[in-house]
Each structure stands twice: as C-alpha cells, then as structure tokens.
C-alpha atoms as a PDB file:
ATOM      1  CA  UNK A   1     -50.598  39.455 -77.850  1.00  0.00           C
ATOM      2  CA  UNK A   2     -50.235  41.423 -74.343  1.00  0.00           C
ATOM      3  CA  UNK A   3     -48.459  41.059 -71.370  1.00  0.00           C
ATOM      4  CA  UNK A   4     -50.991  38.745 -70.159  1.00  0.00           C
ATOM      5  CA  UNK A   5     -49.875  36.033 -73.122  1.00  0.00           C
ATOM      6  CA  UNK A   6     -46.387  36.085 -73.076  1.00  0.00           C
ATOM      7  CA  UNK A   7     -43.477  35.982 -71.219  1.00  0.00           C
ATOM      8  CA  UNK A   8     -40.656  38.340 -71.323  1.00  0.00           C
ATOM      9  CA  UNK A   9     -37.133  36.329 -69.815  1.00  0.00           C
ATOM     10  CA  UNK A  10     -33.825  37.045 -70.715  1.00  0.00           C
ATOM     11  CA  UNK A  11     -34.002  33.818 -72.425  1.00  0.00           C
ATOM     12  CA  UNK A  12     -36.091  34.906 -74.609  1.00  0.00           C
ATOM     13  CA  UNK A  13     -34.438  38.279 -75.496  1.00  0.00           C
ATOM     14  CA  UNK A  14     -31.397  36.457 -75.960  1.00  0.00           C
ATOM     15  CA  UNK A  15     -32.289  34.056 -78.242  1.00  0.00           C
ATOM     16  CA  UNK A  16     -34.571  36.479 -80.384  1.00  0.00           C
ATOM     17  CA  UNK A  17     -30.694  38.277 -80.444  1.00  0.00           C
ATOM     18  CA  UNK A  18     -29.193  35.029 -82.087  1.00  0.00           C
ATOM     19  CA  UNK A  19     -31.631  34.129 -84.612  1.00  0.00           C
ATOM     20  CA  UNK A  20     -31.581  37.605 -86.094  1.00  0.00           C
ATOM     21  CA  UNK A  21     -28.533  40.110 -84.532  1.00  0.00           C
ATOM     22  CA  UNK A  22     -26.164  37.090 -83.442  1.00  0.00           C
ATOM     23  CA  UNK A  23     -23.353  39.565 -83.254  1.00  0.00           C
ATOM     24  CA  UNK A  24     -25.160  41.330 -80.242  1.00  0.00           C
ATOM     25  CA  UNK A  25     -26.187  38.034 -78.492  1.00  0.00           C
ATOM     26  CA  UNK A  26     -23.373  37.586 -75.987  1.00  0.00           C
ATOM     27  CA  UNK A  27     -23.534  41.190 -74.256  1.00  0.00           C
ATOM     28  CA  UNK A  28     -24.161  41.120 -70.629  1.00  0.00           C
ATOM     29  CA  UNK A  29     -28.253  41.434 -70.740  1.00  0.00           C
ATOM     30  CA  UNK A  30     -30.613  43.037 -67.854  1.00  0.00           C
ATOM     31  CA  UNK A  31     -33.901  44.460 -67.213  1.00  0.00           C
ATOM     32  CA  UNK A  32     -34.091  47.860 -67.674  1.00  0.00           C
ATOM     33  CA  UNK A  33     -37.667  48.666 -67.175  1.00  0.00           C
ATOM     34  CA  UNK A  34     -41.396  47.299 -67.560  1.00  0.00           C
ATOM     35  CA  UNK A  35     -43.087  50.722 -69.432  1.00  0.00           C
ATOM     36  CA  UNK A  36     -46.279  51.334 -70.468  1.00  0.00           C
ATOM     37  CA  UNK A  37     -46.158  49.850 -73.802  1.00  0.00           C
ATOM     38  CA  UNK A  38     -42.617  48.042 -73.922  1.00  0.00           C
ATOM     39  CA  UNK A  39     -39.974  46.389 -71.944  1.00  0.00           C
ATOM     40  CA  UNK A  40     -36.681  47.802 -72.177  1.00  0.00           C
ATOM     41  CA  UNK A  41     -33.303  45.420 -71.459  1.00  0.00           C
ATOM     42  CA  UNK A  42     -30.387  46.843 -71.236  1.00  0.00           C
ATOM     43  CA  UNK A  43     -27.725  45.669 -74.024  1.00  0.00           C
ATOM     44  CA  UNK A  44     -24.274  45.300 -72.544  1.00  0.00           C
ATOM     45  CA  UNK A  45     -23.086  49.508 -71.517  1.00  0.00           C
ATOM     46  CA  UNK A  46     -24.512  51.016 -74.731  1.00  0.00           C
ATOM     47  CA  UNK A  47     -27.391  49.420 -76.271  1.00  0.00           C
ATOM     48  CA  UNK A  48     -31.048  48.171 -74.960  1.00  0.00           C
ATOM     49  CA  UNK A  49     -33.177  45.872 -76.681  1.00  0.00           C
ATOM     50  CA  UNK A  50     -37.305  47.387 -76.488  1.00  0.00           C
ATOM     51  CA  UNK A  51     -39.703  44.930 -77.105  1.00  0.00           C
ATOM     52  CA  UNK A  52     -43.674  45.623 -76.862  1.00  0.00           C
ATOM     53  CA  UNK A  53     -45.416  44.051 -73.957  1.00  0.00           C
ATOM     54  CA  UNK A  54     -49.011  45.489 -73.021  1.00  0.00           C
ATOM     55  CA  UNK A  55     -50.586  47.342 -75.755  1.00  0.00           C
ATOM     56  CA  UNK A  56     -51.344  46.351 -79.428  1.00  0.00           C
ATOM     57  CA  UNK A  57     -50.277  49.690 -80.935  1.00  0.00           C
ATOM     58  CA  UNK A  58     -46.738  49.303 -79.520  1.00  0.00           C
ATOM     59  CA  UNK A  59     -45.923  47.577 -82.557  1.00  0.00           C
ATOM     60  CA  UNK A  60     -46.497  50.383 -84.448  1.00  0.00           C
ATOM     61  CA  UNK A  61     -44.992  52.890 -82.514  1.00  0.00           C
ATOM     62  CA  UNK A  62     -41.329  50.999 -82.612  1.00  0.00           C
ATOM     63  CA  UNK A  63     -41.608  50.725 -85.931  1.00  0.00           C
ATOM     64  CA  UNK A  64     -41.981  54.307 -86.447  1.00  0.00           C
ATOM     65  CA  UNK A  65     -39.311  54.900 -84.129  1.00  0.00           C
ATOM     66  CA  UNK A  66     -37.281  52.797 -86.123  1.00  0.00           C
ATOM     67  CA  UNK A  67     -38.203  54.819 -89.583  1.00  0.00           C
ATOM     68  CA  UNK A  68     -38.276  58.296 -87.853  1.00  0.00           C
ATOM     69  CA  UNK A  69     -35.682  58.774 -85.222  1.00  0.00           C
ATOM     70  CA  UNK A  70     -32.235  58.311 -86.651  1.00  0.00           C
ATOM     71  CA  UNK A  71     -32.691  61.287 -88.882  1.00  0.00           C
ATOM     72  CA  UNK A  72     -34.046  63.125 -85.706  1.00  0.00           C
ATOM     73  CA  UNK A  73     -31.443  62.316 -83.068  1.00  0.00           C
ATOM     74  CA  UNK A  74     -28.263  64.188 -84.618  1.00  0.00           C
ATOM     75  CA  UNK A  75     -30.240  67.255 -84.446  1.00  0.00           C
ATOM     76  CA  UNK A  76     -31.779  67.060 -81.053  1.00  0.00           C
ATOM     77  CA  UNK A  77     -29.204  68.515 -77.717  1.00  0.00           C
ATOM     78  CA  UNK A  78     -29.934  66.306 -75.603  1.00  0.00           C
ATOM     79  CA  UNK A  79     -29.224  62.198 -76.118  1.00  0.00           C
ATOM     80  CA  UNK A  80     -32.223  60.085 -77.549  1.00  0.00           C
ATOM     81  CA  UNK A  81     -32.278  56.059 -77.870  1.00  0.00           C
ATOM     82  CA  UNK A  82     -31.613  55.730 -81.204  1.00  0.00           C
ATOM     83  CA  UNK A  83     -32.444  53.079 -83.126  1.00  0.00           C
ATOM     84  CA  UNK A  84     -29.771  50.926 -84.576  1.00  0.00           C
ATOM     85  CA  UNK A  85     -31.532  46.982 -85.462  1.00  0.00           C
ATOM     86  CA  UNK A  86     -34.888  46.041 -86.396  1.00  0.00           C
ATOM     87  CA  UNK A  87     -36.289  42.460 -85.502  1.00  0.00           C
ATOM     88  CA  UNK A  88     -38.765  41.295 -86.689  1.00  0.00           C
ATOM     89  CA  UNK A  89     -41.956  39.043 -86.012  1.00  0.00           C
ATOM     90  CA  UNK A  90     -41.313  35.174 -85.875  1.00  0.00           C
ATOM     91  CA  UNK A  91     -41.947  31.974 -83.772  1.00  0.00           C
ATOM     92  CA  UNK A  92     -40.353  33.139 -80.900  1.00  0.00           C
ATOM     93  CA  UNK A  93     -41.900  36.064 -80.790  1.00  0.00           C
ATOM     94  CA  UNK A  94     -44.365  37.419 -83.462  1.00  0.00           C
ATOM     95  CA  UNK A  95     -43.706  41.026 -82.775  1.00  0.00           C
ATOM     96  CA  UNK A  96     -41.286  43.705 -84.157  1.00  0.00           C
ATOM     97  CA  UNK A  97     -38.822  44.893 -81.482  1.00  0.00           C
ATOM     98  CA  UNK A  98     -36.051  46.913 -81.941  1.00  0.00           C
ATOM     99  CA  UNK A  99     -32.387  47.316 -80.632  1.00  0.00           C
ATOM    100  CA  UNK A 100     -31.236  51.608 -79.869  1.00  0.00           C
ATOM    101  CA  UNK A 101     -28.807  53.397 -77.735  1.00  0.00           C
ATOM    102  CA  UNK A 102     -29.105  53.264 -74.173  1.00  0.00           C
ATOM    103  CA  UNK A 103     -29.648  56.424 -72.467  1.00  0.00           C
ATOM    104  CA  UNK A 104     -28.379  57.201 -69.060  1.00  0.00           C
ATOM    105  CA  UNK A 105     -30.476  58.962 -66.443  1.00  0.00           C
ATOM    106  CA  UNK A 106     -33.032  58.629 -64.114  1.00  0.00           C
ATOM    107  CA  UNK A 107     -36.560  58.928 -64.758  1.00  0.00           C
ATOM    108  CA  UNK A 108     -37.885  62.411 -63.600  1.00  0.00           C
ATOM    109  CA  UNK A 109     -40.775  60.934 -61.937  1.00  0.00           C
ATOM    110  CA  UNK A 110     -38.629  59.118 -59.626  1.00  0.00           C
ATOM    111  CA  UNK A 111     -35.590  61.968 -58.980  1.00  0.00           C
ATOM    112  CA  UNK A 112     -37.507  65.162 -60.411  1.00  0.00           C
ATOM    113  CA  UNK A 113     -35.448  67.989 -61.631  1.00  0.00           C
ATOM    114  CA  UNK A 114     -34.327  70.602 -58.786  1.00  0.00           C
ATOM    115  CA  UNK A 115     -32.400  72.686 -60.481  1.00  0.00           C
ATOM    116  CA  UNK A 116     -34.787  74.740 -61.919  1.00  0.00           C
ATOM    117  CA  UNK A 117     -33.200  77.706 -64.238  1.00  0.00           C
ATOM    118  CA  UNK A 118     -31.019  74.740 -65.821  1.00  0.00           C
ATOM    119  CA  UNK A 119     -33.861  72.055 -66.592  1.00  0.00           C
ATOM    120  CA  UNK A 120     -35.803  75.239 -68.032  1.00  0.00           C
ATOM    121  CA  UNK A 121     -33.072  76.641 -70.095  1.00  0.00           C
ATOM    122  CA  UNK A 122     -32.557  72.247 -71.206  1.00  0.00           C
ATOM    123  CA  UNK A 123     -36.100  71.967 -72.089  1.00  0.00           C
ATOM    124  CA  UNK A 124     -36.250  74.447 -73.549  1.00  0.00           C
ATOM    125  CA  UNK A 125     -33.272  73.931 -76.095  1.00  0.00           C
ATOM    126  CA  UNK A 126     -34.418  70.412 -77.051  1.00  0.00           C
ATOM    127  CA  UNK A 127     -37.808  71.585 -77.607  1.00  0.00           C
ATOM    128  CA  UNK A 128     -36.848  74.291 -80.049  1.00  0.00           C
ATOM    129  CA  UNK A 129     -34.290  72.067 -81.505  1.00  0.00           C
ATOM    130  CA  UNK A 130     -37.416  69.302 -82.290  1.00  0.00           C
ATOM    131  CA  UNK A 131     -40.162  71.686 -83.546  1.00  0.00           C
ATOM    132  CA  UNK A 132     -38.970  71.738 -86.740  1.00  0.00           C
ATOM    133  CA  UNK A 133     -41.799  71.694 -89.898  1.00  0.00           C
ATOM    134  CA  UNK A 134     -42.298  68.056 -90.115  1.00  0.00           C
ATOM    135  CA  UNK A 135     -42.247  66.361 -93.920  1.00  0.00           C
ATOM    136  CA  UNK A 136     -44.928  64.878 -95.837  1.00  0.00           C
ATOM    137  CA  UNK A 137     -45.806  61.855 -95.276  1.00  0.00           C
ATOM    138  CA  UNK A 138     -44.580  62.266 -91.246  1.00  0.00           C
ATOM    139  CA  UNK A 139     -46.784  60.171 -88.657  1.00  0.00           C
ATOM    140  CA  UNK A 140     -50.025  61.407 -87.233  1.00  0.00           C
ATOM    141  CA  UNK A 141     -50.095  61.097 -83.203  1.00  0.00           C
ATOM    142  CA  UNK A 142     -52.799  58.884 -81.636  1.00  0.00           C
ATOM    143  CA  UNK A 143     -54.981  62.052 -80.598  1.00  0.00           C
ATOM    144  CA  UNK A 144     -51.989  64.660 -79.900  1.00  0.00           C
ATOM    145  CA  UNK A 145     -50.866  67.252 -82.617  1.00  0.00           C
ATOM    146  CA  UNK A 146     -54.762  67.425 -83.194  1.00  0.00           C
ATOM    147  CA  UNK A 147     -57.150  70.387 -82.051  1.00  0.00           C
ATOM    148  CA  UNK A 148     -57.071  70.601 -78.375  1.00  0.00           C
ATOM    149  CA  UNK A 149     -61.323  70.049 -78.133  1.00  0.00           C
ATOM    150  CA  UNK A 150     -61.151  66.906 -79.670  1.00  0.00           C
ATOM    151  CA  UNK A 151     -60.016  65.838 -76.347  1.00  0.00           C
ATOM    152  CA  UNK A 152     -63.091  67.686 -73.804  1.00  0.00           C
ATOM    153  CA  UNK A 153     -64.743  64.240 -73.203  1.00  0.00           C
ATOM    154  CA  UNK A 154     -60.981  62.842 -72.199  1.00  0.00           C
ATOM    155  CA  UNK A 155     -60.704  65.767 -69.790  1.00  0.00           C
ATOM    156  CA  UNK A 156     -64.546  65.661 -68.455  1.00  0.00           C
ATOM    157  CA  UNK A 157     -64.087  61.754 -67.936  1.00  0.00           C
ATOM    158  CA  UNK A 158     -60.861  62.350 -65.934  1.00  0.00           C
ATOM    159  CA  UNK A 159     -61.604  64.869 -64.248  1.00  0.00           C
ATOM    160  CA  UNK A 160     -65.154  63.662 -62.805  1.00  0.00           C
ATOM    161  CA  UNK A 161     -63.551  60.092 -62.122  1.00  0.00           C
ATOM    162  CA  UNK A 162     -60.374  61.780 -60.382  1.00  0.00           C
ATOM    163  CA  UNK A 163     -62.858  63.986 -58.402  1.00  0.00           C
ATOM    164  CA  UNK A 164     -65.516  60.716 -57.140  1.00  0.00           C
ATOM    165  CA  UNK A 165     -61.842  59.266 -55.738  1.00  0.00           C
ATOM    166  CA  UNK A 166     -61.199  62.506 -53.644  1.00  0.00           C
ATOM    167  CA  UNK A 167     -57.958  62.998 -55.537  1.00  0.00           C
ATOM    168  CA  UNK A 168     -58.948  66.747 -56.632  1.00  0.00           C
ATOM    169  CA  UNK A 169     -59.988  69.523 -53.854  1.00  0.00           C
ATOM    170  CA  UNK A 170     -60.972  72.278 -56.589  1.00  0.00           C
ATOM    171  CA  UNK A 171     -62.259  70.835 -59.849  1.00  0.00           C
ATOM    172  CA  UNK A 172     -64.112  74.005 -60.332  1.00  0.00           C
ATOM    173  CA  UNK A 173     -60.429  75.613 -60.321  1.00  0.00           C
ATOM    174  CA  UNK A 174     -59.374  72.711 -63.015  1.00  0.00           C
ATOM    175  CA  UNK A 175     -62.164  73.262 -65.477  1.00  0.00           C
ATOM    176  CA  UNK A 176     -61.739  76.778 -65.723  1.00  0.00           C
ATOM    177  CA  UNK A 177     -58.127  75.960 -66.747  1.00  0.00           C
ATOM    178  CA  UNK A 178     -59.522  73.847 -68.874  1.00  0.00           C
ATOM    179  CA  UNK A 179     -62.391  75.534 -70.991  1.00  0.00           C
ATOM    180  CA  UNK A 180     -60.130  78.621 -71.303  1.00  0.00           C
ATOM    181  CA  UNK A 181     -57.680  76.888 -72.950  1.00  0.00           C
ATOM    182  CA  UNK A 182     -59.975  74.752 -74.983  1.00  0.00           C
ATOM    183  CA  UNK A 183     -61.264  78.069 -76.748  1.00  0.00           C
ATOM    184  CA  UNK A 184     -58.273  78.940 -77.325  1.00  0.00           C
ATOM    185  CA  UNK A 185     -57.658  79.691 -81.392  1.00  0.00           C
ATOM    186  CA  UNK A 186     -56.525  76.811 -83.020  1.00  0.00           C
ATOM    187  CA  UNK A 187     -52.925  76.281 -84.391  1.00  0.00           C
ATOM    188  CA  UNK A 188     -52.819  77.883 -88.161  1.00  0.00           C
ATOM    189  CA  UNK A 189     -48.830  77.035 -88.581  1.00  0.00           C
ATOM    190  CA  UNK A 190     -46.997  74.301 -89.988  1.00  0.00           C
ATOM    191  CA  UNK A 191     -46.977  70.812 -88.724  1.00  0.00           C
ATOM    192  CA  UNK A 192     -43.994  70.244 -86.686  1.00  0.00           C
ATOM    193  CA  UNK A 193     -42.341  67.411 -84.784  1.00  0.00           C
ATOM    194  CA  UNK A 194     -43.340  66.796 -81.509  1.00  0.00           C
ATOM    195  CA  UNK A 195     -42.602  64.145 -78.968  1.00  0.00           C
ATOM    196  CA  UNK A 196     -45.928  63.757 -78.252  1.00  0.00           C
ATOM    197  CA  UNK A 197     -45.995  62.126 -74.588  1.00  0.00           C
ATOM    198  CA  UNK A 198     -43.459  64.316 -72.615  1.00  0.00           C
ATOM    199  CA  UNK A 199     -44.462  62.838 -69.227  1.00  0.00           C
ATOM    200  CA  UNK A 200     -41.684  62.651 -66.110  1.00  0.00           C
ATOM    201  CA  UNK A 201     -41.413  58.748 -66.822  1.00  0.00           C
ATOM    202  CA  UNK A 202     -39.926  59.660 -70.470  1.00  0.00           C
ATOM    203  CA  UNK A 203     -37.694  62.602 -69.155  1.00  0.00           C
ATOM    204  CA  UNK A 204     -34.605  61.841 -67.668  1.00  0.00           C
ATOM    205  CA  UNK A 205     -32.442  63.581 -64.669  1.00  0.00           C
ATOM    206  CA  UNK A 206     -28.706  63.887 -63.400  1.00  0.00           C
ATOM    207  CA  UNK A 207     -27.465  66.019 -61.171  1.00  0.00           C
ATOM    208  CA  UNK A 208     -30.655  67.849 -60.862  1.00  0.00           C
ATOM    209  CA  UNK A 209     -31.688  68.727 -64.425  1.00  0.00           C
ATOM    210  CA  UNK A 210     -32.259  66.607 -67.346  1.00  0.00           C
ATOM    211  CA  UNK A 211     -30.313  64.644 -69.051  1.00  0.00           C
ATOM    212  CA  UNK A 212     -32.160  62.815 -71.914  1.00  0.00           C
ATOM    213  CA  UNK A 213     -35.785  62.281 -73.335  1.00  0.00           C
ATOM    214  CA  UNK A 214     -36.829  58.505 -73.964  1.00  0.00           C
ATOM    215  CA  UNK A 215     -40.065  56.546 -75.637  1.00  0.00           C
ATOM    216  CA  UNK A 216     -40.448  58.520 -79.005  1.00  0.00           C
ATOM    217  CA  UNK A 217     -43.613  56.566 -79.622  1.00  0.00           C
ATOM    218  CA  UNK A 218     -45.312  59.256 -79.812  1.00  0.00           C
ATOM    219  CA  UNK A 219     -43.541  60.933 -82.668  1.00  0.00           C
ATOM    220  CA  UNK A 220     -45.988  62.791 -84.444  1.00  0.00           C
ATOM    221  CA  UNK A 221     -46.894  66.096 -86.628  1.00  0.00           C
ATOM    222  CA  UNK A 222     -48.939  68.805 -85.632  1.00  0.00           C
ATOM    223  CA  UNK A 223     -49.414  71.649 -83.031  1.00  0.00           C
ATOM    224  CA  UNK A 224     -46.660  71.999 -80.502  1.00  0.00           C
ATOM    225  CA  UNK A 225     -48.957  73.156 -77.511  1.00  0.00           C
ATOM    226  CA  UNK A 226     -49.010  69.264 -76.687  1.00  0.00           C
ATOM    227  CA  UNK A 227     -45.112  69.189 -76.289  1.00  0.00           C
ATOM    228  CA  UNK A 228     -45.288  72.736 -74.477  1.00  0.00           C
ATOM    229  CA  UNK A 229     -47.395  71.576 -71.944  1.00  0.00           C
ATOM    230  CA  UNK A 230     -44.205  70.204 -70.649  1.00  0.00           C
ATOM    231  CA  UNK A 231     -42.776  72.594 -68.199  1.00  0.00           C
ATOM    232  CA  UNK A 232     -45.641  72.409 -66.455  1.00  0.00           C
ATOM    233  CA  UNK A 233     -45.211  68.344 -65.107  1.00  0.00           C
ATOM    234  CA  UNK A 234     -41.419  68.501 -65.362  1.00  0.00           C
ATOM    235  CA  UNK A 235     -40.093  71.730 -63.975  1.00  0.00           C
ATOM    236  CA  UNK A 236     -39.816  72.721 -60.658  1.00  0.00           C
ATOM    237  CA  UNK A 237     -42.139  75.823 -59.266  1.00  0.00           C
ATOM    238  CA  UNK A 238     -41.542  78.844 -60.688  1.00  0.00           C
ATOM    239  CA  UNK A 239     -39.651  77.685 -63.502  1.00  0.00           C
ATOM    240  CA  UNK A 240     -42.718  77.493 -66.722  1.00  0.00           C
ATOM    241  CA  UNK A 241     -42.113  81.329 -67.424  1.00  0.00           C
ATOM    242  CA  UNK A 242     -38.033  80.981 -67.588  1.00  0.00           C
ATOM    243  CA  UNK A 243     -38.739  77.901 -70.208  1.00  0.00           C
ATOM    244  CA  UNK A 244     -41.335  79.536 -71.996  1.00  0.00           C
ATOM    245  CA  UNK A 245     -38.779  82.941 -72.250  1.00  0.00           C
ATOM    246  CA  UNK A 246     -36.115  80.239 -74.053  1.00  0.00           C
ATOM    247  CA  UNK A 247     -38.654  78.477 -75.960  1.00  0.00           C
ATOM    248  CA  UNK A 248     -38.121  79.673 -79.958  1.00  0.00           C
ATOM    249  CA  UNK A 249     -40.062  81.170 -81.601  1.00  0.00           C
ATOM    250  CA  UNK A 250     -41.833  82.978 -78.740  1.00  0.00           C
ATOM    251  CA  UNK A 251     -45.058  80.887 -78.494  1.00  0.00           C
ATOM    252  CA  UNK A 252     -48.170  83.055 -78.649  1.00  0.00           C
ATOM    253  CA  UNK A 253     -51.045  83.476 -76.208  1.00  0.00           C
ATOM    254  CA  UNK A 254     -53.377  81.374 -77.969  1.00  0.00           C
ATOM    255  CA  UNK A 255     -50.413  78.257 -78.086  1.00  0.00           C
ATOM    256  CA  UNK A 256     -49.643  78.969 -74.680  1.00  0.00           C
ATOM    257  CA  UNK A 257     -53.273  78.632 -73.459  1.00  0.00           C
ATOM    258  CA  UNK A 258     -53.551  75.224 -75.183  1.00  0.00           C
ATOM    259  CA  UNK A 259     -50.193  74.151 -73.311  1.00  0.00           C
ATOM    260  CA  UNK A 260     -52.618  74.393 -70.499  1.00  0.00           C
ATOM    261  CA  UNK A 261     -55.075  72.789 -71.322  1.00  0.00           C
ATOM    262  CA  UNK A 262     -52.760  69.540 -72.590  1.00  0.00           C
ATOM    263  CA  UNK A 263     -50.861  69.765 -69.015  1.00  0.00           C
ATOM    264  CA  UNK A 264     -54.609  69.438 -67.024  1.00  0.00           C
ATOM    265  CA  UNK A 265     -55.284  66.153 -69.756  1.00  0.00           C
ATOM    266  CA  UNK A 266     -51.243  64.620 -68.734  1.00  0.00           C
ATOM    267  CA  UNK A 267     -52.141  65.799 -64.666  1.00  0.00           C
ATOM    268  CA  UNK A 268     -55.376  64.533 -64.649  1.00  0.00           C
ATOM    269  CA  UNK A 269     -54.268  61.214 -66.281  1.00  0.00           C
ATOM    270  CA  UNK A 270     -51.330  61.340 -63.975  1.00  0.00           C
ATOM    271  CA  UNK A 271     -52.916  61.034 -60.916  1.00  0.00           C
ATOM    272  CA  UNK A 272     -55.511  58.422 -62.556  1.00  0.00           C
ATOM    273  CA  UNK A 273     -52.275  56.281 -62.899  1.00  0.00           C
ATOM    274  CA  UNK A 274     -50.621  57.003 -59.926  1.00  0.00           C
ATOM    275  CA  UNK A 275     -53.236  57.658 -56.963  1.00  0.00           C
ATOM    276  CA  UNK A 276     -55.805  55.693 -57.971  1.00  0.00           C
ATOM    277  CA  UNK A 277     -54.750  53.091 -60.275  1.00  0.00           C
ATOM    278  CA  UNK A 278     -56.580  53.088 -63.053  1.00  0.00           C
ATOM    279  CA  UNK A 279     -56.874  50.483 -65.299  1.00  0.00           C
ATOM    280  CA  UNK A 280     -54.468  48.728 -63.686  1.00  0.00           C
ATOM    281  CA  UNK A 281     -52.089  48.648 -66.673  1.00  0.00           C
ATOM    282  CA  UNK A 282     -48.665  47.461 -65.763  1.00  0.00           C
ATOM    283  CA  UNK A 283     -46.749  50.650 -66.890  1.00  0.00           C
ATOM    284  CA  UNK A 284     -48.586  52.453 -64.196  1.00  0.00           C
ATOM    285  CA  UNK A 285     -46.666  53.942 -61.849  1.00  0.00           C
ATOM    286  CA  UNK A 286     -47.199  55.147 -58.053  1.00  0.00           C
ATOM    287  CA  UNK A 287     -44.491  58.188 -58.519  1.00  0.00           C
ATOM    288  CA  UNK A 288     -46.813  59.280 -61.519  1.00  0.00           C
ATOM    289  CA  UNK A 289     -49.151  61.047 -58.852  1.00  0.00           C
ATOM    290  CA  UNK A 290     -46.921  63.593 -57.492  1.00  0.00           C
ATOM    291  CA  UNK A 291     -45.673  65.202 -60.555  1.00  0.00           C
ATOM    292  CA  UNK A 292     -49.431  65.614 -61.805  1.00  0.00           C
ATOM    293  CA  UNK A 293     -50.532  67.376 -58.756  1.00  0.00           C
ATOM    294  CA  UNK A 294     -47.843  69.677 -58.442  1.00  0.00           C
ATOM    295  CA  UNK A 295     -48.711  70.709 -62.188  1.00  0.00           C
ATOM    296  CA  UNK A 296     -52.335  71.464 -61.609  1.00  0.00           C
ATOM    297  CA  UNK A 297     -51.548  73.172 -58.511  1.00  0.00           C
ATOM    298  CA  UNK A 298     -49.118  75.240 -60.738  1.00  0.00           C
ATOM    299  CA  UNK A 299     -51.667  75.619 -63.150  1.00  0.00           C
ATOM    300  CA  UNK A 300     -54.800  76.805 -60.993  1.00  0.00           C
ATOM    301  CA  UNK A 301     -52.649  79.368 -58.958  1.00  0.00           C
ATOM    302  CA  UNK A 302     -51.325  81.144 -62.620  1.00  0.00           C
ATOM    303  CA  UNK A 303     -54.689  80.926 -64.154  1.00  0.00           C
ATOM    304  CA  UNK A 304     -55.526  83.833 -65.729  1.00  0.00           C
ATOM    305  CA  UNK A 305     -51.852  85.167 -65.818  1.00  0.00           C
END
C-alpha cells in the first residue's frame, strides 16, 4: 500500500491512537510533515506519531527504528525521535507505525546552518558519539555501509541524467571526484553505526547550527565514509576541514576520499529531486537542489586537496 491507496487524515491517526495507545488519543494532533517514506503528526508538545506513506520498505525501516534507537539515543549529543509505542498492522490501517519524541528544529534544507565553526564542531560530536562498533546481529543499510563501487552505475545514471537536464556545467569535474574516490581502499575496520541518509531534510537547525538529526531509517552497520560525507551537504563553505579536524578518530585518506565520493551520489541525487523532479515521489523537495549544488561545487574546487 502507497500513498496512492490510502489516505492519511487526522481521523485516521486518531483513531489508530484509540484502538491501540488510547491513553495518547486526546492530544492536540497536527501535520508535521509529508517525508519521503512517512508522514510525521505531531503528538500534542512532545510526541509525533510516523506512519509510512510512499514506499514499501518504510515498514521495515520503523520497525528497526523501533528495535534499534532507544538504546542509541542516550548516547548520542544531540536529541533524536525516540521511539516510545509500536502499532501495529490492522483494519484501519495494515501497516506498523510508531509513536517517538518530537524533535524541535527546522529542517536544514529549508534554514541551512550559518554558523559554520559551531555546526562543524556539532556534527562533528554526534558523529563520533554514533560510530561506535555496531553488535551482531545490527541491520544492514539498503546499499550504504557497503563498498563505495557497488554504487558506480548509481553515480553514472545520475550524473548523465542530471547532465541531459542542464543541471551540471562540469561533469568532467564531477567524475573525477568521483573515480578517485571510488578507488579509494576499502574500509578494513569494524562495522559501526551510521545514520545512513544524513541529507539537509533529516538535519535540523536553530539559531544557525544544528539542533537535532531525524529519520533513523537508515540505521545501519558498516563503513562510516557514508555518514562522513556529511559536512559536505550540511555545512557552510569552508567549514568540511574544521569538522573533519573534530571528527574522532582522525579519519584516514582513503575514508576521507570515499566521503567524497558518497557526497557526489547524495548531490547528484539532490538535485535529481529538487531541480528536476525526478520520479516525482512526494517526499521530493524543491529546497533539496540548493544544498546539492553547493556540495559539488565544494567538492570540485578541493579536489585533489
């Protein structure tokens, strides 16, 4: 079931609340937001209730938000939504969903971070907070954590569809980028958390720097250049080398090449998204556009650095 089969009304989210959470079912109830994979309404001042809307797999993913994050969250410096109810399939609606914290902020893609030393030094905290050696029996990512070449028909598709729609003046410039960091060593360490989709739509802002990271879908196990392609999207100019100098351990040059090469797959698939539209999949978002640019122009002029 996708967005296309069913409707989403407070109604709905209100009654799915009494059937199976009846002491939650007379807070004040709101849209929050209409995401990629899930629709998130906000639960009177404190909680939101995220149910999946437009993708199969989001049924998955909340459930292993659900499993995962609480034991996460306490760790992490910056807040998280964490999970507090379950719900489960049933006439009404015959998908999980799940109740978590709200967290307050703005998404960065539509107030990005200005204050650059801070959002570096903030990023850089709650990444080496997270990427800690993940257990047995932790979640594999849909395609991140993995080797960084599994992905070189993902970037050659993007990149030659985002280049027919005049959306990128130097692709030469973006493929270089790209096949350096693609033969790049692969990562030999432990598998550690990640976020795994660290985009400016699941990054919030206040006052200039962020303020909270949402949509652990992604949660995964594996190599942390994904995650550490970050700074690139989110961070103002100039700011990758004071995140990367807070970052611990000190990545090395063959992690910090793949970083690269994961920010031109989340730019490239950026301005698919934003500038052009792609798939026209209801989480897509014009302010998705800008961000990506700015990251591949960040990226071409420090290539070779």
């Amino acid at each position: 079931m996708t967005h296309t089969e069913i409707d989403i009304t407070a109604e709905l989210v209100r009654d799915l609340l009494r059937d199976q959470h009846p002491d939650l079912a007379d807070h004040p109830l709101k849209l929050g937001a209409r995401g990629w994979d899930s629709q998130m309404w906000r639960l009177g001042d404190d909680l939101a209730v995220r149910l999946p809307w437009a993708t199969q797999s989001a049924d998955e993913l909340l459930r292993k938000e659900h499993a995962w994050l609480p034991a996460l969250a306490p760790h992490l410096p910056l807040p998280v939504p964490v999970p507090q109810r379950l719900g489960e399939p049933s006439e009404r609606f015959p998908r999980p969903w799940i109740v978590t914290t709200w967290v307050q902020g703005e998404p960065a893609d539509r107030a990005p971070a200005t204050r650059a030393a801070d959002a570096a030094d903030t990023l850089a905290a709650f990444l080496t907070a997270l990427h800690r050696p993940a257990p047995d029996g932790a979640p594999v990512g849909r395609g991140r954590g993995g080797p960084l070449a599994d992905h070189a028909d993902e970037f050659t598709d993007g990149l030659a569809s985002a280049t027919e729609l005049g959306l990128i003046p130097d692709p030469d410039a973006v493929r270089a980028v790209w096949e350096d960091a693609a033969a790049a060593p692969e990562w030999a360490g432990p598998a550690l958390w990640l976020h795994g989709d660290l985009h400016p739509a699941n990054v919030l802002t206040a006052d200039g720097t962020l303020c909270g990271v949402i949509d652990f879908g992604d949660l995964c196990a594996g190599d942390p250049a994904g995650d550490l392609a970050a700074p690139w999207i989110l961070l103002p100019d100039g700011a990758a080398d004071r995140f990367y100098e807070g970052y611990q351990p000190t990545p090395d040059a063959a992690t910090l090449r793949r970083a690269r090469g994961w920010a031109v797959l989340r730019a490239l698939a950026g301005i698919l998204i934003g500038d052009a539209g792609v798939h026209g999949r209801p989480g897509g978002k014009p302010t998705w556009g800008t961000p990506a640019h700015a990251a591949l122009r960040r990226l071409i002029a420090t290539a070779g650095r």
